[in-house]
Protein backbone atom coordinates (compact mmCIF):
# COMPACT_ATOMS: atom_id res chain seq x y z
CA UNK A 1 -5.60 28.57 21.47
CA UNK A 2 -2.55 27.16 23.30
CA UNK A 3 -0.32 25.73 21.08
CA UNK A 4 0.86 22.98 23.77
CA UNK A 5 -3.24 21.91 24.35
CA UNK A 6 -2.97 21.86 20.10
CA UNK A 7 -0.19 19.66 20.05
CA UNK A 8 -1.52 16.96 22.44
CA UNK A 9 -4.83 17.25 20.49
CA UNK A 10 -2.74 16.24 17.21
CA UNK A 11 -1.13 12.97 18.04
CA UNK A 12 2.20 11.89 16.78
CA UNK A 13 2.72 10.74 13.25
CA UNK A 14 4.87 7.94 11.99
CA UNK A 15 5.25 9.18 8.13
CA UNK A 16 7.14 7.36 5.32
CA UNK A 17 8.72 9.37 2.66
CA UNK A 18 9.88 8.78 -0.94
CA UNK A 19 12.65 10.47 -2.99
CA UNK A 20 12.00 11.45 -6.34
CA UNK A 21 15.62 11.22 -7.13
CA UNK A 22 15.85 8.02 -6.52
CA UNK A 23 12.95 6.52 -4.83
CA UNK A 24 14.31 5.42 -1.95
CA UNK A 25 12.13 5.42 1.42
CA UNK A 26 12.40 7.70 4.79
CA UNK A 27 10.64 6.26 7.61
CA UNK A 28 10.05 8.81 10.64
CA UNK A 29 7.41 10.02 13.06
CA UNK A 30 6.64 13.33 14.12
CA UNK A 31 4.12 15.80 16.14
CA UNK A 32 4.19 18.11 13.50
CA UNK A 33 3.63 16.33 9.83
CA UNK A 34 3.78 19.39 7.66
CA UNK A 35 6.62 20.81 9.44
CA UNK A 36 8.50 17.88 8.99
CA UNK A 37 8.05 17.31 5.52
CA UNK A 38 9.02 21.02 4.99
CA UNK A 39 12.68 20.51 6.47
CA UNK A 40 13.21 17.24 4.91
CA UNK A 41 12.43 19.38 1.31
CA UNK A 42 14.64 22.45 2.46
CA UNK A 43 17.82 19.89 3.22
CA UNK A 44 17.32 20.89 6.58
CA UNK A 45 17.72 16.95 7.85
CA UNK A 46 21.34 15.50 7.04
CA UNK A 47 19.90 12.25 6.69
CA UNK A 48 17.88 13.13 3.14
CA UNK A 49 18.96 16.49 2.15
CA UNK A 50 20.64 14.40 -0.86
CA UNK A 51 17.32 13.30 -2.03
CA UNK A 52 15.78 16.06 -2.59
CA UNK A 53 12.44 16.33 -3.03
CA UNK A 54 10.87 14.17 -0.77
CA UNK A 55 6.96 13.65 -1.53
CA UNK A 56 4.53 11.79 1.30
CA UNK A 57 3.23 8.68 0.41
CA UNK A 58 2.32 6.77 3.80
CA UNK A 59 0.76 7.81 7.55
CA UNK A 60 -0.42 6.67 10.31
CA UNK A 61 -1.11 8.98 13.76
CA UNK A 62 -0.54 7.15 17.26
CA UNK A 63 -2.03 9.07 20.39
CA UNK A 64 1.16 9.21 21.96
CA UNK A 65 5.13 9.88 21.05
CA UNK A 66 6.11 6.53 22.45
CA UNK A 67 3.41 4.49 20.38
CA UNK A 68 4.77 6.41 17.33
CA UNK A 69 8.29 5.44 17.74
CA UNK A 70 7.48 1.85 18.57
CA UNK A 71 5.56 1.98 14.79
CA UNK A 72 8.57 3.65 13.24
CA UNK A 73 10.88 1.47 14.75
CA UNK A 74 8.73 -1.87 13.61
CA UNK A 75 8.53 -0.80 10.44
CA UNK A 76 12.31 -0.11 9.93
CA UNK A 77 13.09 -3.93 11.80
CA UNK A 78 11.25 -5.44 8.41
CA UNK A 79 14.32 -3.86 6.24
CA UNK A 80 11.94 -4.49 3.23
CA UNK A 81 10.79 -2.26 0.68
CA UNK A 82 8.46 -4.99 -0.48
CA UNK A 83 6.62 -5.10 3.01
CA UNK A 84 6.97 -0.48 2.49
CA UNK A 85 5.41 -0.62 -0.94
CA UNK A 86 2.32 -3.35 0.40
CA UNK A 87 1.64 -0.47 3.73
CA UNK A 88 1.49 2.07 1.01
CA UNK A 89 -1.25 -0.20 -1.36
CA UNK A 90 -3.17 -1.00 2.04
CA UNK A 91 -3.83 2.25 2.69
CA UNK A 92 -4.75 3.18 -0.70
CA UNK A 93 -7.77 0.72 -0.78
């Protein structure tokens, strides 16, 4: 299978991590999810690589790259960990 015709199938995903170090929040999106979370873990992103390890504790998956980053970017304008921590029991319901 093409892997472009995969990679429209998939969606974009806006993802929000948590370090065990210290658990602080990442907020991102991404086409590739797994990928993603891999380089944040292998201090491949400048931004985290000093929180190593990075688990996945939120998701969502937009149809489009520009939906995504309009998500990501709404959820970083709230600067609250309190309105991050009430996505994350949401979803868990």
């Amino acid at each position: 299978m093409d892997g472009a015709f995969v990679h429209k199938c998939m969606g974009y995903t806006v993802y929000i991590l948590q370090s065990d170090r210290d658990g602080s929040f990442y907020i991102g999106h991404t086409a590739r999810l797994d990928e993603r979370l891999c380089r944040h873990n292998e201090g491949r992103s400048s931004f985290t690589k000093t929180k190593i390890p990075w688990k996945l504790i939120y998701h969502e998956v937009y149809g489009s790259r520009a939906e995504a980053m309009r998500r990501e970017r709404g959820i970083k304008r709230m600067k609250s960990r309190e309105y991050i921590e009430r996505l994350i029991r949401a979803s868990r319901v």
